[in-house]
Protein backbone atom coordinates (compact mmCIF):
# COMPACT_ATOMS: atom_id res chain seq x y z
CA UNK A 1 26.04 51.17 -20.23
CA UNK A 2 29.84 50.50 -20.28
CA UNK A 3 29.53 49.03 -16.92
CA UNK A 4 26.66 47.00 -17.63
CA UNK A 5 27.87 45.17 -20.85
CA UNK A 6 30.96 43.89 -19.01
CA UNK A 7 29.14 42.61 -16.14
CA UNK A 8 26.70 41.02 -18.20
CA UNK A 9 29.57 38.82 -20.14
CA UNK A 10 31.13 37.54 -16.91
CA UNK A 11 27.40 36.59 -15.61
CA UNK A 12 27.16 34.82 -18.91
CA UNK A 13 30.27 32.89 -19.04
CA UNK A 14 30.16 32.00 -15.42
CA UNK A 15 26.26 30.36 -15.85
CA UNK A 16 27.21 28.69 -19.24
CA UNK A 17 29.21 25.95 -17.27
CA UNK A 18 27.07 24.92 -14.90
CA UNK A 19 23.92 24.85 -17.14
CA UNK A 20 26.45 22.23 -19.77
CA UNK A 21 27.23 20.72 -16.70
CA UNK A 22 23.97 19.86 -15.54
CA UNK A 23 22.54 18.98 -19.37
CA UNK A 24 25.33 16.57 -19.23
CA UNK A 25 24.52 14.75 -16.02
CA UNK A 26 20.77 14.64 -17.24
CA UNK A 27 21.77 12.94 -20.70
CA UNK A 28 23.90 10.67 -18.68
CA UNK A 29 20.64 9.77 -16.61
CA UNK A 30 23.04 11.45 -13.37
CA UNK A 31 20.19 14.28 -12.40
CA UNK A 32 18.65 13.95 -8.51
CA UNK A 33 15.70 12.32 -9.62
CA UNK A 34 17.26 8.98 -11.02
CA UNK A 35 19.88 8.87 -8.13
CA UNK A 36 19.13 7.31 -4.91
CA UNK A 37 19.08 9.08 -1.51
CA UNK A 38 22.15 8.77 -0.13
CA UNK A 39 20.66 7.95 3.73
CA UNK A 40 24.61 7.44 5.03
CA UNK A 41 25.66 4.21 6.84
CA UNK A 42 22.35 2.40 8.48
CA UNK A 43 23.07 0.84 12.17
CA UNK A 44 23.14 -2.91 12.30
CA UNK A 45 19.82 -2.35 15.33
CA UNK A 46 18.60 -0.77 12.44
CA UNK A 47 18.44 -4.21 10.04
CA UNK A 48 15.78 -6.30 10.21
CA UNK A 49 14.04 -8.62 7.53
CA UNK A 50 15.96 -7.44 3.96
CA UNK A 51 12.81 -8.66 1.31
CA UNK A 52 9.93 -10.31 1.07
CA UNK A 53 9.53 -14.33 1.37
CA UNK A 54 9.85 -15.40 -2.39
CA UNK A 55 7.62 -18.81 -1.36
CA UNK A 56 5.02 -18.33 1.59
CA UNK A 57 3.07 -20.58 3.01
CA UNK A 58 0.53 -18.65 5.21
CA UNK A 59 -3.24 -19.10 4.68
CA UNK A 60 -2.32 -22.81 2.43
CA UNK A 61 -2.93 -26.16 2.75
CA UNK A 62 0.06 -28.86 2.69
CA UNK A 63 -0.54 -32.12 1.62
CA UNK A 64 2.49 -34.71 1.10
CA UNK A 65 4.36 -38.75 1.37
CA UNK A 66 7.73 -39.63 2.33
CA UNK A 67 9.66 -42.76 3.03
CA UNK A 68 11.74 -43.37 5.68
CA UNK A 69 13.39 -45.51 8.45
CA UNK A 70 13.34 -46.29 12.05
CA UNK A 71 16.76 -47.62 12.38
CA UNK A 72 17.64 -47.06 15.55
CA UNK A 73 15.61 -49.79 18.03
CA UNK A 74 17.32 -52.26 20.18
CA UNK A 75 16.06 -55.31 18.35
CA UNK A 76 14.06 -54.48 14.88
CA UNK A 77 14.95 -52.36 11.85
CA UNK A 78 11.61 -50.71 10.28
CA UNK A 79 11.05 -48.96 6.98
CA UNK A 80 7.90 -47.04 6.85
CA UNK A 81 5.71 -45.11 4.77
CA UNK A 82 4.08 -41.29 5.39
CA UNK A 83 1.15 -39.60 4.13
CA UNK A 84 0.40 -36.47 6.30
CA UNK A 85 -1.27 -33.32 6.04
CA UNK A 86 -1.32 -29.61 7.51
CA UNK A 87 -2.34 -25.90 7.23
CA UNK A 88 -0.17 -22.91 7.65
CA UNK A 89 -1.36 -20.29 9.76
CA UNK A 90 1.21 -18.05 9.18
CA UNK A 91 4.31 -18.47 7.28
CA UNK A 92 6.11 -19.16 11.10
CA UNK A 93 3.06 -21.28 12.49
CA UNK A 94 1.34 -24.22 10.99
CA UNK A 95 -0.58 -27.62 12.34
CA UNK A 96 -0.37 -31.20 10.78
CA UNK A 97 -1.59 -34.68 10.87
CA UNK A 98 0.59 -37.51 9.71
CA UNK A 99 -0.24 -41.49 9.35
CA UNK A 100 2.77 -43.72 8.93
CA UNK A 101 2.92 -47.56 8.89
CA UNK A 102 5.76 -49.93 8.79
CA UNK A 103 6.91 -53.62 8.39
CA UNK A 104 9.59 -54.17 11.14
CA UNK A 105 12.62 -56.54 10.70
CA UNK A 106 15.03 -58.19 13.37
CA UNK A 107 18.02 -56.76 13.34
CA UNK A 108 21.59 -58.09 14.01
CA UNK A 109 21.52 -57.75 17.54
CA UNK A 110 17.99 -59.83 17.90
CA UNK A 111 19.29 -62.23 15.45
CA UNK A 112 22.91 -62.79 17.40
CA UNK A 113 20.79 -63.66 20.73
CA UNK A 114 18.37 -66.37 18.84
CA UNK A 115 21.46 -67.91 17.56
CA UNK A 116 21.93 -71.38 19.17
CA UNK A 117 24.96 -69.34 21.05
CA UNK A 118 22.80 -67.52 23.11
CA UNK A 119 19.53 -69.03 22.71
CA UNK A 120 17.34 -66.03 23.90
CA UNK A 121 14.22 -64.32 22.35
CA UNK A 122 14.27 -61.22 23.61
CA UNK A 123 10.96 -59.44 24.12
CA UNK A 124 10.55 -57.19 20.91
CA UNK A 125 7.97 -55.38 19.01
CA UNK A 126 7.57 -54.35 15.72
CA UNK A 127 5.95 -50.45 14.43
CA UNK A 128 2.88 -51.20 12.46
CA UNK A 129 1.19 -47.78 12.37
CA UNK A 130 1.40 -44.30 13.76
CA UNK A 131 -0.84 -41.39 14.41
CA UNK A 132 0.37 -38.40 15.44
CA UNK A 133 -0.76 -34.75 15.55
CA UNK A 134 1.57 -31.59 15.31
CA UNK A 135 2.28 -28.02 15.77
CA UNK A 136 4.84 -26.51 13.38
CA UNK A 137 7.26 -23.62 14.24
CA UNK A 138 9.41 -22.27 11.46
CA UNK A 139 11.82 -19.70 12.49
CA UNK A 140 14.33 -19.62 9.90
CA UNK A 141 13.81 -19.18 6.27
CA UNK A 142 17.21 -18.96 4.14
CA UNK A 143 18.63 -18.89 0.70
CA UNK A 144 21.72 -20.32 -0.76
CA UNK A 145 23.44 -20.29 -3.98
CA UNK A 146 23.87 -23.86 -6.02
CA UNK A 147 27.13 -23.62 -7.89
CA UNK A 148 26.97 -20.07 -8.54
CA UNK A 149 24.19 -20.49 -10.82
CA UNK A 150 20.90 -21.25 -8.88
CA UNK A 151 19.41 -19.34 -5.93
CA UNK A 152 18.06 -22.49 -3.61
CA UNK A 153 15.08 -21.69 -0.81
CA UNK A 154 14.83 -22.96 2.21
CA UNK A 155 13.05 -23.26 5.65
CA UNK A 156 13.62 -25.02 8.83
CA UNK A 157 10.95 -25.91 11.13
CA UNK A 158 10.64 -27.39 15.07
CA UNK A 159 7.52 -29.67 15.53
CA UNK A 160 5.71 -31.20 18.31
CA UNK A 161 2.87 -33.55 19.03
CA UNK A 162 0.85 -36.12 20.10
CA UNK A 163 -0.59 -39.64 19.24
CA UNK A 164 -0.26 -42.99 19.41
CA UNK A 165 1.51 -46.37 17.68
CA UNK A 166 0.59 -49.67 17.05
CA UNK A 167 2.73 -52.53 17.78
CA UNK A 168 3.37 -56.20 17.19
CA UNK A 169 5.49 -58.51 19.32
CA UNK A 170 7.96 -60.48 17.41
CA UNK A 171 7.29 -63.91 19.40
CA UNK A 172 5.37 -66.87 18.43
CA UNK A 173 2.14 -64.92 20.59
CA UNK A 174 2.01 -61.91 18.04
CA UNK A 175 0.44 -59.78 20.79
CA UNK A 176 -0.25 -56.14 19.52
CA UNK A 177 -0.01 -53.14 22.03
CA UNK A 178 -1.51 -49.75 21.41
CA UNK A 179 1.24 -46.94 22.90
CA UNK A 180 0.12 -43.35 23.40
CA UNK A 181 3.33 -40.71 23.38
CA UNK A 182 4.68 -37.67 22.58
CA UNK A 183 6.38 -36.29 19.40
CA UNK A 184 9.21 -33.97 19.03
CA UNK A 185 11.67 -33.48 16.07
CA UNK A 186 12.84 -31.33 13.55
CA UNK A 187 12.88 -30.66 9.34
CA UNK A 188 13.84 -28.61 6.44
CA UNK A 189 12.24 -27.60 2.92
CA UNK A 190 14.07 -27.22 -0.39
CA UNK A 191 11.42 -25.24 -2.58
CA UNK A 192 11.49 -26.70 -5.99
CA UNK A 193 8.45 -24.12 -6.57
CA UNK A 194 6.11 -21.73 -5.03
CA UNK A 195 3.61 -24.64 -4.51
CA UNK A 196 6.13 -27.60 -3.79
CA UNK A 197 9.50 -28.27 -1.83
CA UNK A 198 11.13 -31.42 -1.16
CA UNK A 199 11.03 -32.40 3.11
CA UNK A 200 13.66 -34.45 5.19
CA UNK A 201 12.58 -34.79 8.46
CA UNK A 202 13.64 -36.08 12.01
CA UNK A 203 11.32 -37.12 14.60
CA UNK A 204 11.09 -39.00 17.92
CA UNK A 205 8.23 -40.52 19.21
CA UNK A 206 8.05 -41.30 23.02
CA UNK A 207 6.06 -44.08 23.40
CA UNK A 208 4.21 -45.47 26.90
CA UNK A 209 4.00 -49.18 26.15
CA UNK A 210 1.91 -51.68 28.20
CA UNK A 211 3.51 -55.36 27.58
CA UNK A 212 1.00 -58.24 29.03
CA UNK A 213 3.61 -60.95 29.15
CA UNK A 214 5.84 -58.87 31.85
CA UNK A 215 3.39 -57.81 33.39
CA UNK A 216 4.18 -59.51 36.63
CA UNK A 217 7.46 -57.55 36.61
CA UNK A 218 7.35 -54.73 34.46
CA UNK A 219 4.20 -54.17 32.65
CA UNK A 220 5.00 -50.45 31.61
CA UNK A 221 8.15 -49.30 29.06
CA UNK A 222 9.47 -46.39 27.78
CA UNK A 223 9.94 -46.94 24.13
CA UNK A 224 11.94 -44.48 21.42
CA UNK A 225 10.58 -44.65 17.65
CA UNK A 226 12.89 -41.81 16.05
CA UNK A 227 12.41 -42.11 12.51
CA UNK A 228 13.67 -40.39 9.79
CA UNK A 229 11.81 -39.56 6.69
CA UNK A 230 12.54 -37.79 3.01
CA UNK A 231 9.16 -36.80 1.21
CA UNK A 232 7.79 -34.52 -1.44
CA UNK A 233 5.06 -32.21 -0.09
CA UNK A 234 2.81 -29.39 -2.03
CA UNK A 235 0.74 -26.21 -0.73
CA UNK A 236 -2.62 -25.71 -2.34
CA UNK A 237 -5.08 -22.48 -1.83
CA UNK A 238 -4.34 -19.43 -2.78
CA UNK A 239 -2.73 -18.04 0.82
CA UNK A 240 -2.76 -14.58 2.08
């Protein structure tokens, strides 16, 4: 009995601490279960996609306009106007439609070589319409912060199709020439929603032109329409 009582005060006081200890760390919301686990330092192989996509696009519709430009023809200067349309796959892979037509414009040079210095009409035609299909790759989606204050979305995408444009000479004859091409180009969207994000695109149509009044010398061009285009565009369905 003399042995125990000692023995049993130095248990006592050497429990007492630990037990205040670990009351304390509960009512300071410290205890194991509200902690993380502490998994050490992860690997950068071991990094891959950090969250979710906040806006996704797979299994939706996209329906949009835009205005634009083709500024950079020899001879004609040509705003235009898009409509165009599109489903996303996937939030990577999509397909689209767009219609654009346009009211072309001599330009400087053309102008400088119908002045009485030169006197020469050179052989130019003006974009009317164009109809081209596409396949949509979008590889990089991003965030960015506005001023400190506002988290801004993002996507780029790669695009490339096929279709056709309509053309008008820009003689007396008025001749119009059908050209089937290629498409290739490139685009971002700023999400100003989950359903909606404004769209600034580049794209270059390669055109195979058939001109009747050369055709005793040249009767088929290579023509460039690269046009560049800033639209509004939104996603409808409900996605996946």
């Amino acid at each position: 009995m003399r042995l125990f009582l000692p023995r049993a005060a130095a248990l006592l006081l050497a429990v007492l601490p630990t037990v205040a200890s670990a009351k304390d760390d509960a009512a300071k919301g410290n205890d194991a279960s509200a902690n993380p686990v502490d998994v050490g330092v992860i690997k950068y192989s071991d990094m891959r996609v950090v969250q979710k996509l906040l806006f996704t696009k797979e299994g939706k519709a996209e329906y949009g306009f835009a205005l634009g430009w083709i500024p950079f023809d020899s001879y004609t200067t040509t705003p235009i106007g898009v409509v165009s349309g599109g489903y996303h796959f996937s939030d990577e892979w999509g397909v689209g439609l767009a219609i654009d037509g346009g009211y072309s414009m001599k330009n400087f040079t053309a102008k400088q070589l119908e002045s009485t210095a030169y006197g020469i009409q050179p052989d130019a035609y003006g974009h009317i319409l164009g109809v081209f299909a596409e396949a949509q790759w979008t590889p990089i989606y991003a965030k960015f912060s506005w001023r400190g204050k506002k988290v801004v979305h993002h996507d780029m995408y790669l695009l490339a199709g096929a279709g056709g444009a309509l053309e008008k000479a820009l003689m007396p004859d008025g001749v119009t020439t059908f050209s089937p091409g290629g498409a290739v180009g490139m685009g971002f969207r700023v999400y100003t929603g989950p359903s909606s994000f404004l769209k600034l695109q580049i794209r270059d149509d390669l055109l195979i032109q058939e001109r009747v009044k050369t055709a005793d010398t040249q009767a088929t061009f290579l023509k460039q329409n690269a046009q560049i285009t800033v639209g509004y565009s939104f996603l409808t369905g409900k996605g996946k």
